[in-house]
PDB file of N, CA and C in Angstrom:
ATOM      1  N   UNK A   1     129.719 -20.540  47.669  1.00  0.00           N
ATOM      2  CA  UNK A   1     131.165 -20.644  47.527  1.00  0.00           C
ATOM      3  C   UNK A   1     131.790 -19.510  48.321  1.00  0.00           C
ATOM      4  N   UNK A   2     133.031 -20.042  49.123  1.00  0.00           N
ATOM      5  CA  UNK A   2     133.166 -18.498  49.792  1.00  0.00           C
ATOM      6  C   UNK A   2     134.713 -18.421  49.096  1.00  0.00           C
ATOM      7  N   UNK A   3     135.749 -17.890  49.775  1.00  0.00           N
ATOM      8  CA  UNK A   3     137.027 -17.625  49.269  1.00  0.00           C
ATOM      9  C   UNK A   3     137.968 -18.622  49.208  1.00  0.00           C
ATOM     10  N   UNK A   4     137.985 -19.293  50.441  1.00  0.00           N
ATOM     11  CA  UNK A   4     138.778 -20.818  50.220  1.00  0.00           C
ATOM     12  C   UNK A   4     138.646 -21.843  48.868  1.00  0.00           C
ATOM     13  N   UNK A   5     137.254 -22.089  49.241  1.00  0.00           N
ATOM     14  CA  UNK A   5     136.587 -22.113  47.728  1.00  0.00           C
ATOM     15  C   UNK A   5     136.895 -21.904  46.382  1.00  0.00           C
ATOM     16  N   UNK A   6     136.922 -20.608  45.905  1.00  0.00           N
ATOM     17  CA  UNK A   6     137.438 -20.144  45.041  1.00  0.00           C
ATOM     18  C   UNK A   6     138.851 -20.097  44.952  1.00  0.00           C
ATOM     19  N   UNK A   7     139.629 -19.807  45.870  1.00  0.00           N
ATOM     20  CA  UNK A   7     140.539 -20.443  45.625  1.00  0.00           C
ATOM     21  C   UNK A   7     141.281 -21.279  45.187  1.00  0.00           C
ATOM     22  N   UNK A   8     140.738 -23.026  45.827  1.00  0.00           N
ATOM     23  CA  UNK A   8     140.601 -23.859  45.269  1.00  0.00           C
ATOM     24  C   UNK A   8     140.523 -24.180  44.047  1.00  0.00           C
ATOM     25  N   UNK A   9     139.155 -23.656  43.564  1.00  0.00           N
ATOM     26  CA  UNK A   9     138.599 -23.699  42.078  1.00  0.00           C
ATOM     27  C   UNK A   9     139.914 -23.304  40.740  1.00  0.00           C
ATOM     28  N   UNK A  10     140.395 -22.078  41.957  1.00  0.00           N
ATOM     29  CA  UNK A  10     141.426 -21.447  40.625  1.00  0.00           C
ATOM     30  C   UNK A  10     142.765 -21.933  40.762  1.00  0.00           C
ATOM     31  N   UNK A  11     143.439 -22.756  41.803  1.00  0.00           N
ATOM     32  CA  UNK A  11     144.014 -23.591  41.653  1.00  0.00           C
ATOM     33  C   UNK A  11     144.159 -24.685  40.700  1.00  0.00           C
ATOM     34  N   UNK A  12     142.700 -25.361  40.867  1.00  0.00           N
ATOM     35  CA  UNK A  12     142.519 -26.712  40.150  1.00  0.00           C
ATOM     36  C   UNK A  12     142.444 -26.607  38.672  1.00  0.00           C
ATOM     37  N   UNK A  13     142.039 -25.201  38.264  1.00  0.00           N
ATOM     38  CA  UNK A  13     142.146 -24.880  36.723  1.00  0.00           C
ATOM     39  C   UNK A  13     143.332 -24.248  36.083  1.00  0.00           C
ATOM     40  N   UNK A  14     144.355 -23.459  37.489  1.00  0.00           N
ATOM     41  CA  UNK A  14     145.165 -22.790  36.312  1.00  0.00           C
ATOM     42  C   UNK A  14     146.164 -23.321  36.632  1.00  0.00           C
ATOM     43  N   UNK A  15     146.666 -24.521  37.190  1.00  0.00           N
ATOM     44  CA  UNK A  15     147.281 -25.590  37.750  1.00  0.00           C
ATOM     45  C   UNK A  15     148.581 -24.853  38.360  1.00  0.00           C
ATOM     46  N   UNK A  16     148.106 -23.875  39.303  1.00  0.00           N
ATOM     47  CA  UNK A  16     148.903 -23.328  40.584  1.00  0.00           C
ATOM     48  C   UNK A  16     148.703 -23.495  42.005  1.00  0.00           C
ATOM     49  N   UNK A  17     149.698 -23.535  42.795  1.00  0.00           N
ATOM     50  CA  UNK A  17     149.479 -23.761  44.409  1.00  0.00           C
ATOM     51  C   UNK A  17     148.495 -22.861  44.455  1.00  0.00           C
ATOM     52  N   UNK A  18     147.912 -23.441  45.772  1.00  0.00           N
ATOM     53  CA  UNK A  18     146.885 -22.868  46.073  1.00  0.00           C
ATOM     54  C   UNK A  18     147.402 -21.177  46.779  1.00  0.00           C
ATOM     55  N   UNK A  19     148.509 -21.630  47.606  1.00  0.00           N
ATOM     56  CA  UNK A  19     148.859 -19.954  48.348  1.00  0.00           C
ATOM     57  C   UNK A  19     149.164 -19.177  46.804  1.00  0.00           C
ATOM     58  N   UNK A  20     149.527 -19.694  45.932  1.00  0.00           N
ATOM     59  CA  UNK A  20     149.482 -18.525  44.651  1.00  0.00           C
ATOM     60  C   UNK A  20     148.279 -18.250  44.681  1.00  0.00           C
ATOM     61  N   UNK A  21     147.421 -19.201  44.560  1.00  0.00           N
ATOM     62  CA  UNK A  21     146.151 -18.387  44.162  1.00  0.00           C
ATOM     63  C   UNK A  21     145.885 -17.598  44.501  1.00  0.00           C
ATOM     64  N   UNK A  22     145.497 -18.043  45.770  1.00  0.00           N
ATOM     65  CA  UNK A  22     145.639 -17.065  46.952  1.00  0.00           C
ATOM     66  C   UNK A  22     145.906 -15.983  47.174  1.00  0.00           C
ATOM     67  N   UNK A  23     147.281 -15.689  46.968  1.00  0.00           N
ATOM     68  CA  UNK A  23     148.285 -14.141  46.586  1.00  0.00           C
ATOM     69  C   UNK A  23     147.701 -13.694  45.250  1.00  0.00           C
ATOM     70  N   UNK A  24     147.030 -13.826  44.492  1.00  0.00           N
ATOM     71  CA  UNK A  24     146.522 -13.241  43.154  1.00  0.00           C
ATOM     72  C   UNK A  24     145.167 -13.069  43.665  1.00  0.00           C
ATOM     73  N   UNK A  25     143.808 -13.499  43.961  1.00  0.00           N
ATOM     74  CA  UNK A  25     142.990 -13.453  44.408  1.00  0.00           C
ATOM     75  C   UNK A  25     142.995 -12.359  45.279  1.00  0.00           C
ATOM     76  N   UNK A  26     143.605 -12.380  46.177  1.00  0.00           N
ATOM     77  CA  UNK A  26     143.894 -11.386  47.641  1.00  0.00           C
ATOM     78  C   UNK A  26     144.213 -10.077  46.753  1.00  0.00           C
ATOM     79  N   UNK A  27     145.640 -10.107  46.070  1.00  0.00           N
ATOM     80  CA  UNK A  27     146.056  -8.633  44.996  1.00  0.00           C
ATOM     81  C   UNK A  27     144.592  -8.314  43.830  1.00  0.00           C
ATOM     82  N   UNK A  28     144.050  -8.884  43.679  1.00  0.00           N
ATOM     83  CA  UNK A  28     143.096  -8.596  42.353  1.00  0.00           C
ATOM     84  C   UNK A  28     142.387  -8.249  43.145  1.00  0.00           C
ATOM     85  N   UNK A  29     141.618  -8.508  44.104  1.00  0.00           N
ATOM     86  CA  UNK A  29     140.096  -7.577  45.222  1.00  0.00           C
ATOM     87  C   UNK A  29     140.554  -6.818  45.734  1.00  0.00           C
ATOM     88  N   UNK A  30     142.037  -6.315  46.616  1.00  0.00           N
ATOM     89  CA  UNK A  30     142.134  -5.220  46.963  1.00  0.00           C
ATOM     90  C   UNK A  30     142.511  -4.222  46.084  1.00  0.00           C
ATOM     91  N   UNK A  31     143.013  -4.611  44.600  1.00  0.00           N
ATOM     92  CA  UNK A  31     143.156  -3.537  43.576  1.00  0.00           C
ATOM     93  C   UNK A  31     141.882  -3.313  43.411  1.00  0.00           C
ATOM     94  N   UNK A  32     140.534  -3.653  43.176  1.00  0.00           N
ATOM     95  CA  UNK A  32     139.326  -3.389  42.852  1.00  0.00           C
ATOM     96  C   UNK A  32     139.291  -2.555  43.960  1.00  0.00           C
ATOM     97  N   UNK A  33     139.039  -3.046  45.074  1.00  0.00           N
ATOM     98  CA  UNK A  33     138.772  -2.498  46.494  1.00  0.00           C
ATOM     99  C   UNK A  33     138.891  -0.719  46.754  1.00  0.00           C
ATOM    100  N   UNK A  34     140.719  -0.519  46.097  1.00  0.00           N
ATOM    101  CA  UNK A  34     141.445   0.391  46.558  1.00  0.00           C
ATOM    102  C   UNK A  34     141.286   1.169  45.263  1.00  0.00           C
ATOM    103  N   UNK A  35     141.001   0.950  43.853  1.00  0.00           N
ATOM    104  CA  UNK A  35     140.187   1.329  42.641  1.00  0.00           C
ATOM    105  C   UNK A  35     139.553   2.316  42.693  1.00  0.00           C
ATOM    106  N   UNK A  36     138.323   1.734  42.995  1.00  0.00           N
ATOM    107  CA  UNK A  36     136.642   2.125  43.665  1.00  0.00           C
ATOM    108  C   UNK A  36     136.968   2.972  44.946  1.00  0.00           C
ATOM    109  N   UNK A  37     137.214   3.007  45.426  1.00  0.00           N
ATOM    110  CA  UNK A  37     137.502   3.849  46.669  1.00  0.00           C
ATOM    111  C   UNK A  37     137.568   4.998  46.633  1.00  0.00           C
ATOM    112  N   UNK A  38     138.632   4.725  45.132  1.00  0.00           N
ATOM    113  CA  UNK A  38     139.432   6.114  45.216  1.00  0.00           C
ATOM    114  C   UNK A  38     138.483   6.628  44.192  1.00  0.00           C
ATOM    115  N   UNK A  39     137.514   6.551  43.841  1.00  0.00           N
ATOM    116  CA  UNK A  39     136.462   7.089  42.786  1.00  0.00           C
ATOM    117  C   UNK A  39     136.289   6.851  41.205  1.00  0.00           C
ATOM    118  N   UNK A  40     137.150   5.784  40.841  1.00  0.00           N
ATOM    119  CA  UNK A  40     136.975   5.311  39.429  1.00  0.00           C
ATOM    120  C   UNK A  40     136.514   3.516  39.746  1.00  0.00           C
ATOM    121  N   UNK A  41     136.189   3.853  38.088  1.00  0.00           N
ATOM    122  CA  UNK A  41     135.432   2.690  37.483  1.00  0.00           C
ATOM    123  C   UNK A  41     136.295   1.400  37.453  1.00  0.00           C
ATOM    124  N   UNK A  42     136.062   0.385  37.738  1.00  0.00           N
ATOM    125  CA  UNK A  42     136.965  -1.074  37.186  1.00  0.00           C
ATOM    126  C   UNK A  42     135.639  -1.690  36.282  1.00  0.00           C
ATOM    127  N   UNK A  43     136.353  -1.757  35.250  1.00  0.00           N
ATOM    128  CA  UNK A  43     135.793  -2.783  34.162  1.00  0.00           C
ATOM    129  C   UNK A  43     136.436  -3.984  33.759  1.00  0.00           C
ATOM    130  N   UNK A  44     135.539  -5.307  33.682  1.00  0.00           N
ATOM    131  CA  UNK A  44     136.144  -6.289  33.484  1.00  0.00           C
ATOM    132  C   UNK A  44     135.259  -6.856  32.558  1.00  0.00           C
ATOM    133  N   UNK A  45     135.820  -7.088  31.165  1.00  0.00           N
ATOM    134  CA  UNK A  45     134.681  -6.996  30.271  1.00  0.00           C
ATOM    135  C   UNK A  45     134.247  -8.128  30.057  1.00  0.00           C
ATOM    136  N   UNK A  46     132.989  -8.827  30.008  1.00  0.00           N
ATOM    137  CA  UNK A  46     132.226  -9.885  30.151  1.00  0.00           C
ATOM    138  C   UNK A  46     131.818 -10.187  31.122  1.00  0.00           C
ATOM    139  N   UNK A  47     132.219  -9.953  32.284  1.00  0.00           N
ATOM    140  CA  UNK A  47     131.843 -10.356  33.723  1.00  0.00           C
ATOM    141  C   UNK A  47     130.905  -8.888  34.246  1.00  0.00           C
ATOM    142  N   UNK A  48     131.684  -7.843  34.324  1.00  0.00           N
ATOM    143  CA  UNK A  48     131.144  -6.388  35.119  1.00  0.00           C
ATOM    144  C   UNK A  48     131.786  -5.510  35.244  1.00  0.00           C
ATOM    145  N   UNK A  49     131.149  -4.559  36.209  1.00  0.00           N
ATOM    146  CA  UNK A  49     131.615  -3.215  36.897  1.00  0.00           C
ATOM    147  C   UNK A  49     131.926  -2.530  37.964  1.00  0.00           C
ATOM    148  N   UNK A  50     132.995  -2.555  38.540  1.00  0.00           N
ATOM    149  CA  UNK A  50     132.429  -2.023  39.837  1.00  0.00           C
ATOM    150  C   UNK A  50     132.914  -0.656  39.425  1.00  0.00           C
ATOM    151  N   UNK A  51     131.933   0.279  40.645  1.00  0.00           N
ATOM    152  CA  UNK A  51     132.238   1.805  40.574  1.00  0.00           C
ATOM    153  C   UNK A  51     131.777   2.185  41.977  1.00  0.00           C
ATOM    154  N   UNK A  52     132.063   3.530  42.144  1.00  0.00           N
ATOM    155  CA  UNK A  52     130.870   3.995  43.161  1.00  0.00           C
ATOM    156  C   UNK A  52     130.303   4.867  42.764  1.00  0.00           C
ATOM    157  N   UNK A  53     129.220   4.978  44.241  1.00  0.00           N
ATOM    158  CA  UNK A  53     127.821   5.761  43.427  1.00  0.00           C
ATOM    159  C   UNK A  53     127.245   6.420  44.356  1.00  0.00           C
ATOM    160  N   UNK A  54     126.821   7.483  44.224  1.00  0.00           N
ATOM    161  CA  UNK A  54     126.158   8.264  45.413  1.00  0.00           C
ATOM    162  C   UNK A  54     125.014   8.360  46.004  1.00  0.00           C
ATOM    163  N   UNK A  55     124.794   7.786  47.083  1.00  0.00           N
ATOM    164  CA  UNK A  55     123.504   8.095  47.257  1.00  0.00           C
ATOM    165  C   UNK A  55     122.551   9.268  48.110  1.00  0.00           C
ATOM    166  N   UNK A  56     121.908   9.787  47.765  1.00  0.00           N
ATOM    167  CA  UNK A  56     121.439  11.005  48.276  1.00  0.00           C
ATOM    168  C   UNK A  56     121.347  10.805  49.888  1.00  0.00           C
ATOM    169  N   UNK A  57     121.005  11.989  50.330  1.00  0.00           N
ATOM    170  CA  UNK A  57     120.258  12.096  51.714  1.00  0.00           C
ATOM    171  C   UNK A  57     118.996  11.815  51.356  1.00  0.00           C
ATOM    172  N   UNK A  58     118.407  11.030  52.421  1.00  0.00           N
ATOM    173  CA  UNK A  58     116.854  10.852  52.250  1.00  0.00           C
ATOM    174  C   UNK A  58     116.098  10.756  53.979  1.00  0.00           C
ATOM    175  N   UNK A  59     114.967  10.528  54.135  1.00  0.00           N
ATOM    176  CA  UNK A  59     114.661  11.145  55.390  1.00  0.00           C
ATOM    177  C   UNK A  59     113.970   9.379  55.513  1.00  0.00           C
ATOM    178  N   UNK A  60     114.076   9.149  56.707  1.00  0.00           N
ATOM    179  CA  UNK A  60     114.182   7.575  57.523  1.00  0.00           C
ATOM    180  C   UNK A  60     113.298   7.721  58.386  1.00  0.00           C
ATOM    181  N   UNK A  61     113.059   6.506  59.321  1.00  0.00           N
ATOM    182  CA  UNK A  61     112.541   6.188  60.256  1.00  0.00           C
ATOM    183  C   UNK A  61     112.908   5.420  61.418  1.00  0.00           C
ATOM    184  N   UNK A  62     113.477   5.691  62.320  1.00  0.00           N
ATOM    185  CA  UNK A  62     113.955   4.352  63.061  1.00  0.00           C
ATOM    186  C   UNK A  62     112.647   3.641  63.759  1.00  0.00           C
ATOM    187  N   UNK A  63     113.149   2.055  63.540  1.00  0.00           N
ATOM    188  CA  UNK A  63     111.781   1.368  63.619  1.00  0.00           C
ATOM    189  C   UNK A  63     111.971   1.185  64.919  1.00  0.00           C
ATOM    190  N   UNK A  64     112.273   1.102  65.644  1.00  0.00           N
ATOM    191  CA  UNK A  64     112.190   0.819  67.025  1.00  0.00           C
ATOM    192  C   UNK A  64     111.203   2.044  67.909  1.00  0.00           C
ATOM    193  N   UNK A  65     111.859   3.585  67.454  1.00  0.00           N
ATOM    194  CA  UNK A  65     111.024   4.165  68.404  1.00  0.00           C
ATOM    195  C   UNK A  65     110.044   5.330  67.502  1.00  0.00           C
ATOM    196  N   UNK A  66     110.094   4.838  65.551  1.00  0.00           N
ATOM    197  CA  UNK A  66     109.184   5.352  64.922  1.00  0.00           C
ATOM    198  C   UNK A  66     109.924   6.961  64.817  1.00  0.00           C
ATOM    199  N   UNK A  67     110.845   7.304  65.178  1.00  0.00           N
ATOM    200  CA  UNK A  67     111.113   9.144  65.408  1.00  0.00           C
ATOM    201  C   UNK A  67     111.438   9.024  63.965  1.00  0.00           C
ATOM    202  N   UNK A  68     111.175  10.059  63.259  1.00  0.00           N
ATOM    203  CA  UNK A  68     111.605  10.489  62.031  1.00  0.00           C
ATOM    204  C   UNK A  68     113.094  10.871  61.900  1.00  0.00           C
ATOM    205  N   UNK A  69     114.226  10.877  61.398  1.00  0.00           N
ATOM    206  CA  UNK A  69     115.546  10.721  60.939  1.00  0.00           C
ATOM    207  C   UNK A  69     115.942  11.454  59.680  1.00  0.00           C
ATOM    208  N   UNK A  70     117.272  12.175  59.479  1.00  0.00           N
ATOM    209  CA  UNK A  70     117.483  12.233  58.279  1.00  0.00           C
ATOM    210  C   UNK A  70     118.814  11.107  58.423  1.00  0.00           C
ATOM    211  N   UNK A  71     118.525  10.797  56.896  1.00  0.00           N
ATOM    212  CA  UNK A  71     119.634   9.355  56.302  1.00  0.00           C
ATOM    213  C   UNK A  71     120.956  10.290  55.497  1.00  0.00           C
ATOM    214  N   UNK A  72     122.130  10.351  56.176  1.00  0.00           N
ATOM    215  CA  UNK A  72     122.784  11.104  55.455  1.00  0.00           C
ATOM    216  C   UNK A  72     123.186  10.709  53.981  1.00  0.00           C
ATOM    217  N   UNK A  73     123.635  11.541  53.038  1.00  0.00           N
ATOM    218  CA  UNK A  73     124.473  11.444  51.950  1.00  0.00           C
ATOM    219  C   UNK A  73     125.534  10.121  51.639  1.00  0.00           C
ATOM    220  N   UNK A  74     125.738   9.698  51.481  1.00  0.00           N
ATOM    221  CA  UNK A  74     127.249   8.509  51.075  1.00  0.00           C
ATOM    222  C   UNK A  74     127.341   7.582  49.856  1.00  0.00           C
ATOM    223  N   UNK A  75     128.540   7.200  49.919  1.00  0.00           N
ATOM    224  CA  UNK A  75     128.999   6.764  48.649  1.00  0.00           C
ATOM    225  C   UNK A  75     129.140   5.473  48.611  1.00  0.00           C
ATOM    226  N   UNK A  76     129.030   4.543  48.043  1.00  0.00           N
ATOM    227  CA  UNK A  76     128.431   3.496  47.980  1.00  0.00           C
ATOM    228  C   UNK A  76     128.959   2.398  46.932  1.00  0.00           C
ATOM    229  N   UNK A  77     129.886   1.187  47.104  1.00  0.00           N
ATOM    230  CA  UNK A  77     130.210   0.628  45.805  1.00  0.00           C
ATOM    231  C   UNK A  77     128.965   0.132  45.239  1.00  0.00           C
ATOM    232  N   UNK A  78     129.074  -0.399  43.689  1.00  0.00           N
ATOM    233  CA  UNK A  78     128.257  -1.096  43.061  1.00  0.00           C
ATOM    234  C   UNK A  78     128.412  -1.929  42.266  1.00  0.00           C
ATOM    235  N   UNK A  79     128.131  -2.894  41.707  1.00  0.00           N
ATOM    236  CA  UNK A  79     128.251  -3.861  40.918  1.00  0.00           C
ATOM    237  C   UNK A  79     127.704  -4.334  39.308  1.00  0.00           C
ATOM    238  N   UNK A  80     127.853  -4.011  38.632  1.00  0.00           N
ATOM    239  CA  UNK A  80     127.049  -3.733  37.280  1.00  0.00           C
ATOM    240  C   UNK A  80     127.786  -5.451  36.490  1.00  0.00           C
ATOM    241  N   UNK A  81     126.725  -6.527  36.323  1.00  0.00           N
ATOM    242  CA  UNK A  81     126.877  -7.693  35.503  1.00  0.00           C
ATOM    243  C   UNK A  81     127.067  -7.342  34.256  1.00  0.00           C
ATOM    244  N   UNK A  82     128.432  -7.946  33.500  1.00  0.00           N
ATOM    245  CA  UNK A  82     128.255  -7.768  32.201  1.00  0.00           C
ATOM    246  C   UNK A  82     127.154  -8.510  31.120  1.00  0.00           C
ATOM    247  N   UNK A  83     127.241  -8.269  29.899  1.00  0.00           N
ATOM    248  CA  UNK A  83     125.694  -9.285  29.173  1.00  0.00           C
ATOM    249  C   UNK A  83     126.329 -10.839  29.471  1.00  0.00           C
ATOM    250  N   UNK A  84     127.527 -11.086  29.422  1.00  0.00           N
ATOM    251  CA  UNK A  84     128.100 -12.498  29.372  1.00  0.00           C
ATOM    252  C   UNK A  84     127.736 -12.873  30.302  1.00  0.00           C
ATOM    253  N   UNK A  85     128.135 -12.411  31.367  1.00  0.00           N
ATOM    254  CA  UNK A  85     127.855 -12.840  32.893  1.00  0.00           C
ATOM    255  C   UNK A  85     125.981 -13.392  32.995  1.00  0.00           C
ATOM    256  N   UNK A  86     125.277 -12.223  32.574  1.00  0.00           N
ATOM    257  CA  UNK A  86     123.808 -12.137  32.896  1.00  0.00           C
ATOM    258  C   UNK A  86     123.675 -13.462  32.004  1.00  0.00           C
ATOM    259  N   UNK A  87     123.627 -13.424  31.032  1.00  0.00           N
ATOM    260  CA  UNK A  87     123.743 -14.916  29.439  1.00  0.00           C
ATOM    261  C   UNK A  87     123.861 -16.135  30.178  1.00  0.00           C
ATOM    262  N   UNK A  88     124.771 -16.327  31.024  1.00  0.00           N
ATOM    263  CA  UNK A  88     125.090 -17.321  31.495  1.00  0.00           C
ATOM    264  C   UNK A  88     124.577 -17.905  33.140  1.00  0.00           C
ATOM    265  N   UNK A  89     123.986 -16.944  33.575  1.00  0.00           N
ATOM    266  CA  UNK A  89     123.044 -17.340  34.739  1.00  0.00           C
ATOM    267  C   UNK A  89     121.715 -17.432  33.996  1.00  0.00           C
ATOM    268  N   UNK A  90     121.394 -16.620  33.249  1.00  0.00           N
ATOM    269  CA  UNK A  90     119.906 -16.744  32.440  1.00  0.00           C
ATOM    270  C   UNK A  90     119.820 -18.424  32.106  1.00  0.00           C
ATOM    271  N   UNK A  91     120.966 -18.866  31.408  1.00  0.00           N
ATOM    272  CA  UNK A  91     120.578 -20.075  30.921  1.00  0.00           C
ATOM    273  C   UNK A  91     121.138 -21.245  31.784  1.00  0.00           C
TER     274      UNK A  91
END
């Protein structure tokens, strides 16, 4: 399913034009987006989490010419399934 898609979907259920959807869809991911960015948590309870998260420096390899690398430091969104969410792909 990509975004048109979903769109769609949330059209056909919450019985709004689709460019509404659209405009709510578009405002709800870049509030997550711009959220997380800025270094806090979004919780959406039953579904998940997004946050960010740090990940260390660690030392690499580039495969092409094998030279050893360091992998810098950075921050990283993430995605944490709520139990509802997990419940409902499980079954």
């Amino acid at each position: 399913m990509n975004k048109a898609d979903l769109v769609n979907a949330i059209a056909d259920k919450s019985g709004v034009t689709k460019k509404q959807a659209d405009l709510v869809l578009t405002v709800a991911l870049d509030t997550i987006m711009d959220t997380v960015s800025e270094g806090e948590k979004v919780t959406l309870v039953g579904f998940g989490s997004f946050e960010p998260r740090e990940r260390k420096a660690r030392n690499g390899r580039n495969p092409q010419t094998g030279k050893a690398l360091t992998i810098p430091a950075t921050t990283v969104p993430a995605f944490s399934a709520g139990k509802l969410f997990k419940d409902q792909v499980a079954n």
